[in-house]
PDB file of N, CA and C in Angstrom:
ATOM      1  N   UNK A   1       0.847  -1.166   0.000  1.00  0.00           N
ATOM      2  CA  UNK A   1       0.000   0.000   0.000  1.00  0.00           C
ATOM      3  C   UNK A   1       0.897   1.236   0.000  1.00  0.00           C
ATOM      4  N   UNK A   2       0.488   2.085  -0.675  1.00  0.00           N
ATOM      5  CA  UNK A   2       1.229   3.112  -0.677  1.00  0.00           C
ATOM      6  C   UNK A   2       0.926   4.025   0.708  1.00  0.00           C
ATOM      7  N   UNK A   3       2.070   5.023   0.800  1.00  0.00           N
ATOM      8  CA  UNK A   3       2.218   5.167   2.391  1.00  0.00           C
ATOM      9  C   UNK A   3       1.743   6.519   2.627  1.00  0.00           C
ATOM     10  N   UNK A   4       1.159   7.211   1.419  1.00  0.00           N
ATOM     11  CA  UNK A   4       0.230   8.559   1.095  1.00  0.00           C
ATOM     12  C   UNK A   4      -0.730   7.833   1.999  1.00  0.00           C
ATOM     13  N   UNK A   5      -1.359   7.041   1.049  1.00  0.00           N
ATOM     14  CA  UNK A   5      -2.676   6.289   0.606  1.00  0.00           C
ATOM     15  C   UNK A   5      -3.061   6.115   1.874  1.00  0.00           C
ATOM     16  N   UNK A   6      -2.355   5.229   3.119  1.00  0.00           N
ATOM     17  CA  UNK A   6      -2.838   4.526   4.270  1.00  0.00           C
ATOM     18  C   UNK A   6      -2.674   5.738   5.155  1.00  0.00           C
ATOM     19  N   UNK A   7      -1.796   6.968   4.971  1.00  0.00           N
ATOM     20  CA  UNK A   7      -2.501   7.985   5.957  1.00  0.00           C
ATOM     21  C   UNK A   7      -3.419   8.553   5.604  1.00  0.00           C
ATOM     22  N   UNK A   8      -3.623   8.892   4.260  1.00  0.00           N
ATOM     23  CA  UNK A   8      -5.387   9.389   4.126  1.00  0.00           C
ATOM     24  C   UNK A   8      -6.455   8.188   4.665  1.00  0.00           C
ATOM     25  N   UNK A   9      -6.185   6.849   4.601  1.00  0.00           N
ATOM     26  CA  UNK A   9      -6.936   5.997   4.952  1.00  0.00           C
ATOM     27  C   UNK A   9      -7.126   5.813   6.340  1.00  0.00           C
ATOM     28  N   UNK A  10      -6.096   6.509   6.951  1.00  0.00           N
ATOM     29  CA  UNK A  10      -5.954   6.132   8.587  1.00  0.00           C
ATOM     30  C   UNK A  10      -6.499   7.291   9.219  1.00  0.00           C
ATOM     31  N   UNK A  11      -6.220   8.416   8.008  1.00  0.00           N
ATOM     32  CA  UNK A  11      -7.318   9.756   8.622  1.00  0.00           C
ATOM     33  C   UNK A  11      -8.896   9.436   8.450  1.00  0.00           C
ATOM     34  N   UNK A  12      -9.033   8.929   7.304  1.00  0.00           N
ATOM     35  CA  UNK A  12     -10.362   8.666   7.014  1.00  0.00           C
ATOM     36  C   UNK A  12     -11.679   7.949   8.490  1.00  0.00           C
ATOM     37  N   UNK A  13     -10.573   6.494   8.459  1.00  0.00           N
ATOM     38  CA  UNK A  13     -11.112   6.026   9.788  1.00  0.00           C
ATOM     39  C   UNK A  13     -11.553   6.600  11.071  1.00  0.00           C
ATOM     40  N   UNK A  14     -10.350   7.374  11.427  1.00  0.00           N
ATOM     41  CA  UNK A  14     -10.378   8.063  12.608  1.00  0.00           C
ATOM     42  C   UNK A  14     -11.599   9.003  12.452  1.00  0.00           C
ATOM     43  N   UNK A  15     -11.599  10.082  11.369  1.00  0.00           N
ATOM     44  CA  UNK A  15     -12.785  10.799  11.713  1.00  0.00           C
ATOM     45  C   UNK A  15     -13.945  10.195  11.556  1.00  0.00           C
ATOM     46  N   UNK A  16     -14.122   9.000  10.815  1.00  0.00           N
ATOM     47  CA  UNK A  16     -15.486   8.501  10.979  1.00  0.00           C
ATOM     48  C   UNK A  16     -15.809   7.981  12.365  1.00  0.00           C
ATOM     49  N   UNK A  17     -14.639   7.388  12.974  1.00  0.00           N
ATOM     50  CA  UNK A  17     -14.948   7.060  14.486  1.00  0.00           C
ATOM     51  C   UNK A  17     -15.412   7.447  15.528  1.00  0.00           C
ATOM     52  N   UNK A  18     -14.487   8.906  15.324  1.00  0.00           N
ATOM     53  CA  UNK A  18     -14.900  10.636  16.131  1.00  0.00           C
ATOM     54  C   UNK A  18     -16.101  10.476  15.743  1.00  0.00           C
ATOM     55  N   UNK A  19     -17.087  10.803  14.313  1.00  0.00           N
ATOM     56  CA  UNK A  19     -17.610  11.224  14.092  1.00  0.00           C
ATOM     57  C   UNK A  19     -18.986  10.192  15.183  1.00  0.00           C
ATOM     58  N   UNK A  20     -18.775   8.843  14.788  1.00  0.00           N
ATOM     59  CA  UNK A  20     -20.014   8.115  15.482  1.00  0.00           C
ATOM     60  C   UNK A  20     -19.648   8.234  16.556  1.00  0.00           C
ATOM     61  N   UNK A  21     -18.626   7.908  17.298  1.00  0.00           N
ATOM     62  CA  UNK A  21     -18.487   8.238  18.623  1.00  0.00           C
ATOM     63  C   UNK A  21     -19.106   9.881  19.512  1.00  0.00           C
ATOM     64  N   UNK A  22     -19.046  10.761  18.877  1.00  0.00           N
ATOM     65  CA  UNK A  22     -20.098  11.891  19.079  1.00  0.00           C
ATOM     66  C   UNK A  22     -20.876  11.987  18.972  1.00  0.00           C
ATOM     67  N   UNK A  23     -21.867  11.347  17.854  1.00  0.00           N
ATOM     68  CA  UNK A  23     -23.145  11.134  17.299  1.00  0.00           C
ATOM     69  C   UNK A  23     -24.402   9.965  18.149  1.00  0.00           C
ATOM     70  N   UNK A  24     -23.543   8.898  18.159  1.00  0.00           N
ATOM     71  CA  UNK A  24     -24.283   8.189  18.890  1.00  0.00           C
ATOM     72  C   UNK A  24     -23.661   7.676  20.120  1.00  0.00           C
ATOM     73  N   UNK A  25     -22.335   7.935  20.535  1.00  0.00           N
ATOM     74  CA  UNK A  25     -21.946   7.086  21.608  1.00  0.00           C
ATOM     75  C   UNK A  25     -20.915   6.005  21.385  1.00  0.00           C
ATOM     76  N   UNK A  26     -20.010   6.258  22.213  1.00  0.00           N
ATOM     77  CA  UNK A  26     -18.588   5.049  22.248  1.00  0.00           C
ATOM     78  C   UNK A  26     -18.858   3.952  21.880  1.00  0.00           C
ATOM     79  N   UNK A  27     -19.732   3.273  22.175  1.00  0.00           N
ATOM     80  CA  UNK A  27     -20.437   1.370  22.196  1.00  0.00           C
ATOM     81  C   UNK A  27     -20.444   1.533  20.806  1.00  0.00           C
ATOM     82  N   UNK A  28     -21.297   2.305  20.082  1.00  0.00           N
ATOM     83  CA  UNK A  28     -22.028   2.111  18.819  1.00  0.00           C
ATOM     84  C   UNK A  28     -20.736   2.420  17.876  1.00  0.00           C
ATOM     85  N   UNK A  29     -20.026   3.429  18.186  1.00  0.00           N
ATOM     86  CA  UNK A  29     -18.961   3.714  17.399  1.00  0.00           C
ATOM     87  C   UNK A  29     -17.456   2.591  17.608  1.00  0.00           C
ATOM     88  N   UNK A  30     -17.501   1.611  18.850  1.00  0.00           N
ATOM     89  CA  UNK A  30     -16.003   0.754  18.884  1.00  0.00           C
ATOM     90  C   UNK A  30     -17.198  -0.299  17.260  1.00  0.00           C
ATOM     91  N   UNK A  31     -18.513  -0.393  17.928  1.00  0.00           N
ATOM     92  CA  UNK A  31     -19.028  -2.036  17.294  1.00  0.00           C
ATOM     93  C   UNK A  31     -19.120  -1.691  15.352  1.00  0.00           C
ATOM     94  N   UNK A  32     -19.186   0.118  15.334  1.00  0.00           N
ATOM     95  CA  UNK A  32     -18.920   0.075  13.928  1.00  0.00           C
ATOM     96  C   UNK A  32     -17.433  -0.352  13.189  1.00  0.00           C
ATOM     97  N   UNK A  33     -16.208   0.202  14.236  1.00  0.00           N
ATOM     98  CA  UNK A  33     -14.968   0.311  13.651  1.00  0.00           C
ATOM     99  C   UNK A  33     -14.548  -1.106  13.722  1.00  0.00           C
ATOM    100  N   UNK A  34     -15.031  -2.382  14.520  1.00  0.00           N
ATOM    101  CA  UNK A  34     -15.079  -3.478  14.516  1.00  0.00           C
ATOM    102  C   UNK A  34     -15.318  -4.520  13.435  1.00  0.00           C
ATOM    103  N   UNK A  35     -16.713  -3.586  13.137  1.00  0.00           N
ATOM    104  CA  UNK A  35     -17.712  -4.213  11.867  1.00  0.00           C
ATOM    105  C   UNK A  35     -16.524  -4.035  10.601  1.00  0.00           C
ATOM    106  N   UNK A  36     -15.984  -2.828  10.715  1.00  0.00           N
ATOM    107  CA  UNK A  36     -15.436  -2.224   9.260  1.00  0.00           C
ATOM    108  C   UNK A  36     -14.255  -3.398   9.131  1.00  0.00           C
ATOM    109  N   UNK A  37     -13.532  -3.335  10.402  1.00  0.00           N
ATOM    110  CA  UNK A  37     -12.183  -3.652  10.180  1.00  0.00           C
ATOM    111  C   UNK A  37     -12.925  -5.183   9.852  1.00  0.00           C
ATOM    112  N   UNK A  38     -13.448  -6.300  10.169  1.00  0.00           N
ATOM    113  CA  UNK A  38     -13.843  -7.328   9.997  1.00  0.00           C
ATOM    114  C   UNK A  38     -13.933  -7.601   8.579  1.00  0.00           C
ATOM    115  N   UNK A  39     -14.788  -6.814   7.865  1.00  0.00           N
ATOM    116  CA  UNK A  39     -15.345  -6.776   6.825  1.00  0.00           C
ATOM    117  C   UNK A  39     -13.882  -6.322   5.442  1.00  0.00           C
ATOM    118  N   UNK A  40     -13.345  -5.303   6.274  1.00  0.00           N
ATOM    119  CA  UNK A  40     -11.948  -4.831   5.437  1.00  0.00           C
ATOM    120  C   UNK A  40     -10.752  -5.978   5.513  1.00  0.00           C
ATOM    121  N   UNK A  41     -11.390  -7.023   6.375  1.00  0.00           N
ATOM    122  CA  UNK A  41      -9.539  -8.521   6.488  1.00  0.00           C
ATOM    123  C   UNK A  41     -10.421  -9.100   5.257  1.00  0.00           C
ATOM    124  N   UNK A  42     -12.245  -9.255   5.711  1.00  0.00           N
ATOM    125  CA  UNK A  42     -12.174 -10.366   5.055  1.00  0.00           C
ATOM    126  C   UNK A  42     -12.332 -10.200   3.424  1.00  0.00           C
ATOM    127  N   UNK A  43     -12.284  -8.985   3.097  1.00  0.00           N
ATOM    128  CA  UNK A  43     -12.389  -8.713   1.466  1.00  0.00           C
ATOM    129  C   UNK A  43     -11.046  -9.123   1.091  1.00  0.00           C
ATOM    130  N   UNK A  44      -9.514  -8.606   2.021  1.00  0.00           N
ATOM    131  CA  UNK A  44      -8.561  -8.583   1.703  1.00  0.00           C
ATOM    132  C   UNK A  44      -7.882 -10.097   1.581  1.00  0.00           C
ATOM    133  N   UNK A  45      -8.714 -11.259   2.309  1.00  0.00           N
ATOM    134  CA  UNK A  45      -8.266 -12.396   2.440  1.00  0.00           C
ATOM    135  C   UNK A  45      -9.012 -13.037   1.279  1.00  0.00           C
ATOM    136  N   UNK A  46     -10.393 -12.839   0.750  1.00  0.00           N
ATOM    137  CA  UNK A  46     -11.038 -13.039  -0.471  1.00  0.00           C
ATOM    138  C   UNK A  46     -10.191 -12.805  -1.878  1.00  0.00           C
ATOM    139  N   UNK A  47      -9.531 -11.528  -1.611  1.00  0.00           N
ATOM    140  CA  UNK A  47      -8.559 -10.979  -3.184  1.00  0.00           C
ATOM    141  C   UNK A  47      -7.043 -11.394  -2.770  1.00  0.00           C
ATOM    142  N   UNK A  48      -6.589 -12.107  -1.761  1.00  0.00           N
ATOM    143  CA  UNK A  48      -5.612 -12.647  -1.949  1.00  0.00           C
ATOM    144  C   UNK A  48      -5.712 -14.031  -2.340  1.00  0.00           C
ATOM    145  N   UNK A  49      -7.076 -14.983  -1.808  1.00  0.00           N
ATOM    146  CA  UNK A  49      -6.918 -15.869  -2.314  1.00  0.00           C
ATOM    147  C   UNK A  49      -7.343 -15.879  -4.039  1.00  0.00           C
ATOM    148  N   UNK A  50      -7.913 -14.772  -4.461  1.00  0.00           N
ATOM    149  CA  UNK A  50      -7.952 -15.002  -5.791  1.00  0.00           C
ATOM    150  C   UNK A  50      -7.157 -14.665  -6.575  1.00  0.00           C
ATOM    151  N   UNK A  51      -6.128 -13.888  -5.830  1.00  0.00           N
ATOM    152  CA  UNK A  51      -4.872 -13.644  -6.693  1.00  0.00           C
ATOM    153  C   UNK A  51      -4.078 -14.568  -6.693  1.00  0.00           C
ATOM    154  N   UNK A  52      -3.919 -15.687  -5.305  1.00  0.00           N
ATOM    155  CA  UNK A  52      -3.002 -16.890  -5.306  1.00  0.00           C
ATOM    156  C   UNK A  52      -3.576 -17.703  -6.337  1.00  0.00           C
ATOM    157  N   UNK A  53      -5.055 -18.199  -6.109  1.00  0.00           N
ATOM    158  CA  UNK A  53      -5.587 -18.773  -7.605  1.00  0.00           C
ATOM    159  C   UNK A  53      -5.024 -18.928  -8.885  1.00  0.00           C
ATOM    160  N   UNK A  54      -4.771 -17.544  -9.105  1.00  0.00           N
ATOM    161  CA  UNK A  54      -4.947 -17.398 -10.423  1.00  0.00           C
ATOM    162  C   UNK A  54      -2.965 -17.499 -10.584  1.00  0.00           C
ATOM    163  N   UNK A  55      -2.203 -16.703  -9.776  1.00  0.00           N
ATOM    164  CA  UNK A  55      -1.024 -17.334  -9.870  1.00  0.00           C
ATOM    165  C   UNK A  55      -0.816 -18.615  -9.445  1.00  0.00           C
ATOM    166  N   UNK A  56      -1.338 -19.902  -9.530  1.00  0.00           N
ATOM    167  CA  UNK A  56      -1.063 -20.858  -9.287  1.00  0.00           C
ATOM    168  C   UNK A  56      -1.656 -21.439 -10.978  1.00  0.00           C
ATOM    169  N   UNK A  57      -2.501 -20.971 -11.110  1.00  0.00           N
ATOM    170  CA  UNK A  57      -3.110 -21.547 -12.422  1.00  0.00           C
ATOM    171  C   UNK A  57      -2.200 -20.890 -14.272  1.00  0.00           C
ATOM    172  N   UNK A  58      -1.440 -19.438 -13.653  1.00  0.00           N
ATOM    173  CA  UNK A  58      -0.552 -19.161 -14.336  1.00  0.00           C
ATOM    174  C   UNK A  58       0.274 -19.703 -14.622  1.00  0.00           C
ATOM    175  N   UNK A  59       1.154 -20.561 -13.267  1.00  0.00           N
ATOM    176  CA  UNK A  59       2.636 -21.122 -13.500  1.00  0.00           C
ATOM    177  C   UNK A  59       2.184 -22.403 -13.651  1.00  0.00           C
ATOM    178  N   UNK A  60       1.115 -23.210 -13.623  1.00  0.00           N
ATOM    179  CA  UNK A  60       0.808 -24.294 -14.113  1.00  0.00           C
ATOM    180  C   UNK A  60       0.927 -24.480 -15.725  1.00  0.00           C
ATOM    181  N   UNK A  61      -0.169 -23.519 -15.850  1.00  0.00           N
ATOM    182  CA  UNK A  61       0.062 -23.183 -17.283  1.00  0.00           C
ATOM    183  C   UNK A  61       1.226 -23.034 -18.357  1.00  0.00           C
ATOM    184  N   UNK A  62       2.100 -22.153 -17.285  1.00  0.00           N
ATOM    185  CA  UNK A  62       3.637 -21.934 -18.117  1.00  0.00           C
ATOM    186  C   UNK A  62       4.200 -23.355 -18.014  1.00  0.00           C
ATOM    187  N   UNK A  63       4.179 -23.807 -17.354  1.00  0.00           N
ATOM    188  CA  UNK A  63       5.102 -25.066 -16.836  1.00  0.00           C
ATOM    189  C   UNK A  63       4.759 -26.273 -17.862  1.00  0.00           C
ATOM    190  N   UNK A  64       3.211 -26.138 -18.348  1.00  0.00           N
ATOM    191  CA  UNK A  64       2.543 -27.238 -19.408  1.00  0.00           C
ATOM    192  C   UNK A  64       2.909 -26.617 -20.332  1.00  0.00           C
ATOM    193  N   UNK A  65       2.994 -25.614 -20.850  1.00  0.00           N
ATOM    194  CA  UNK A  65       3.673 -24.921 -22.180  1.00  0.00           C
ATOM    195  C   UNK A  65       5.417 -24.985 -22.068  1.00  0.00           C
ATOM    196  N   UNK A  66       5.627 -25.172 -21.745  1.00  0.00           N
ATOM    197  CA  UNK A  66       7.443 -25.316 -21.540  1.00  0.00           C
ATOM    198  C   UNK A  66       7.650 -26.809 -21.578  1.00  0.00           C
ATOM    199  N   UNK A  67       7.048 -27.672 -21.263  1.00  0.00           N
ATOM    200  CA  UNK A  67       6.965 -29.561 -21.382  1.00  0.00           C
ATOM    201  C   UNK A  67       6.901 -29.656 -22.043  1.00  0.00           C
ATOM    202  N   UNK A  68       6.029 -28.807 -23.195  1.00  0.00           N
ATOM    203  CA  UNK A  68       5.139 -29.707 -24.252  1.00  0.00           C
ATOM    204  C   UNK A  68       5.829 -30.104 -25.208  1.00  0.00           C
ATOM    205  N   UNK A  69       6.016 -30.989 -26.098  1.00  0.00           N
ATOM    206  CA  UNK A  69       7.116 -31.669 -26.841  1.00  0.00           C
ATOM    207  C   UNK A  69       6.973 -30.576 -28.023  1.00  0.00           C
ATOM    208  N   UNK A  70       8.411 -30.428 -28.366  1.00  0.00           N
ATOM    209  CA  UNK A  70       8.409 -29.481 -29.593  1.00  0.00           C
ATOM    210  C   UNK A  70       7.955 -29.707 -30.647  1.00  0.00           C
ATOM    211  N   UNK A  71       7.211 -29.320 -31.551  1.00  0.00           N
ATOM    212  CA  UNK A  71       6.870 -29.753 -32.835  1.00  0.00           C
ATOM    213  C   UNK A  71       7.970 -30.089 -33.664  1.00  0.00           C
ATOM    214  N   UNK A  72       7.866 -31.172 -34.782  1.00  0.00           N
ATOM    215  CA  UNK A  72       9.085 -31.315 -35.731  1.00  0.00           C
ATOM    216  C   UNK A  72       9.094 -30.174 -36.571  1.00  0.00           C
ATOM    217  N   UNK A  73      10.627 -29.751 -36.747  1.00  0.00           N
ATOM    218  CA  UNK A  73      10.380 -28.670 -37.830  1.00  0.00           C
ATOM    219  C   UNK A  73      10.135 -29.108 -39.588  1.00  0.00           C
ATOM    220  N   UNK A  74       9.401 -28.909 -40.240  1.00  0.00           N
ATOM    221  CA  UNK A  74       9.146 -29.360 -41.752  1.00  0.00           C
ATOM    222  C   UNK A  74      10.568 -28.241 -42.854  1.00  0.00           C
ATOM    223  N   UNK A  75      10.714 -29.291 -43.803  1.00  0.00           N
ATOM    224  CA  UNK A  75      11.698 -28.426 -44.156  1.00  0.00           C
ATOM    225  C   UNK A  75      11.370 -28.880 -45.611  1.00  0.00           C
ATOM    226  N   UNK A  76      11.214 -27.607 -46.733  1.00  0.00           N
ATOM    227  CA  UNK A  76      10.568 -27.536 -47.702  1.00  0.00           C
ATOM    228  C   UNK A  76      11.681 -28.146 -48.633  1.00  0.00           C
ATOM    229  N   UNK A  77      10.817 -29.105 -49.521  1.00  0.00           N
ATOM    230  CA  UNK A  77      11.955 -29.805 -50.217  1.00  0.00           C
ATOM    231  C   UNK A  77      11.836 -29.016 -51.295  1.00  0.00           C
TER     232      UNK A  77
END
């Protein structure tokens, strides 16, 4: 992550926290930042496993294309 990115992201959080935490109260505002962070592993554990996926199905791929017996070359009489 870029290291701009996660302090605007880390500002972001915080004032939404402030913000429910003033609005409705500490309880309601820990059980939102709870909810978020929960919800923010498990997207991140969803797109890693689909990125391992798909690099696993890449180097499979390369690995069956690099085996594959060479074709004979034809040579024009």
């Amino acid at each position: 992550m870029n290291s701009l990115f996660g302090r605007y992201f880390a500002a972001l959080i915080g004032f939404g926290f402030v913000a429910m935490w003033v609005s409705v109260g500490l309880a309601s505002a820990v059980l939102c930042l709870v909810g978020a962070a929960v919800f923010f592993f498990g997207s991140a554990l969803v797109q890693r496993r689909r990125v391992d996926s798909f690099t696993t199905r890449f180097a499979e791929r390369s690995q069956t294309m690099r085996t594959a017996p060479a074709r004979p070359s034809r040579r024009a009489v």
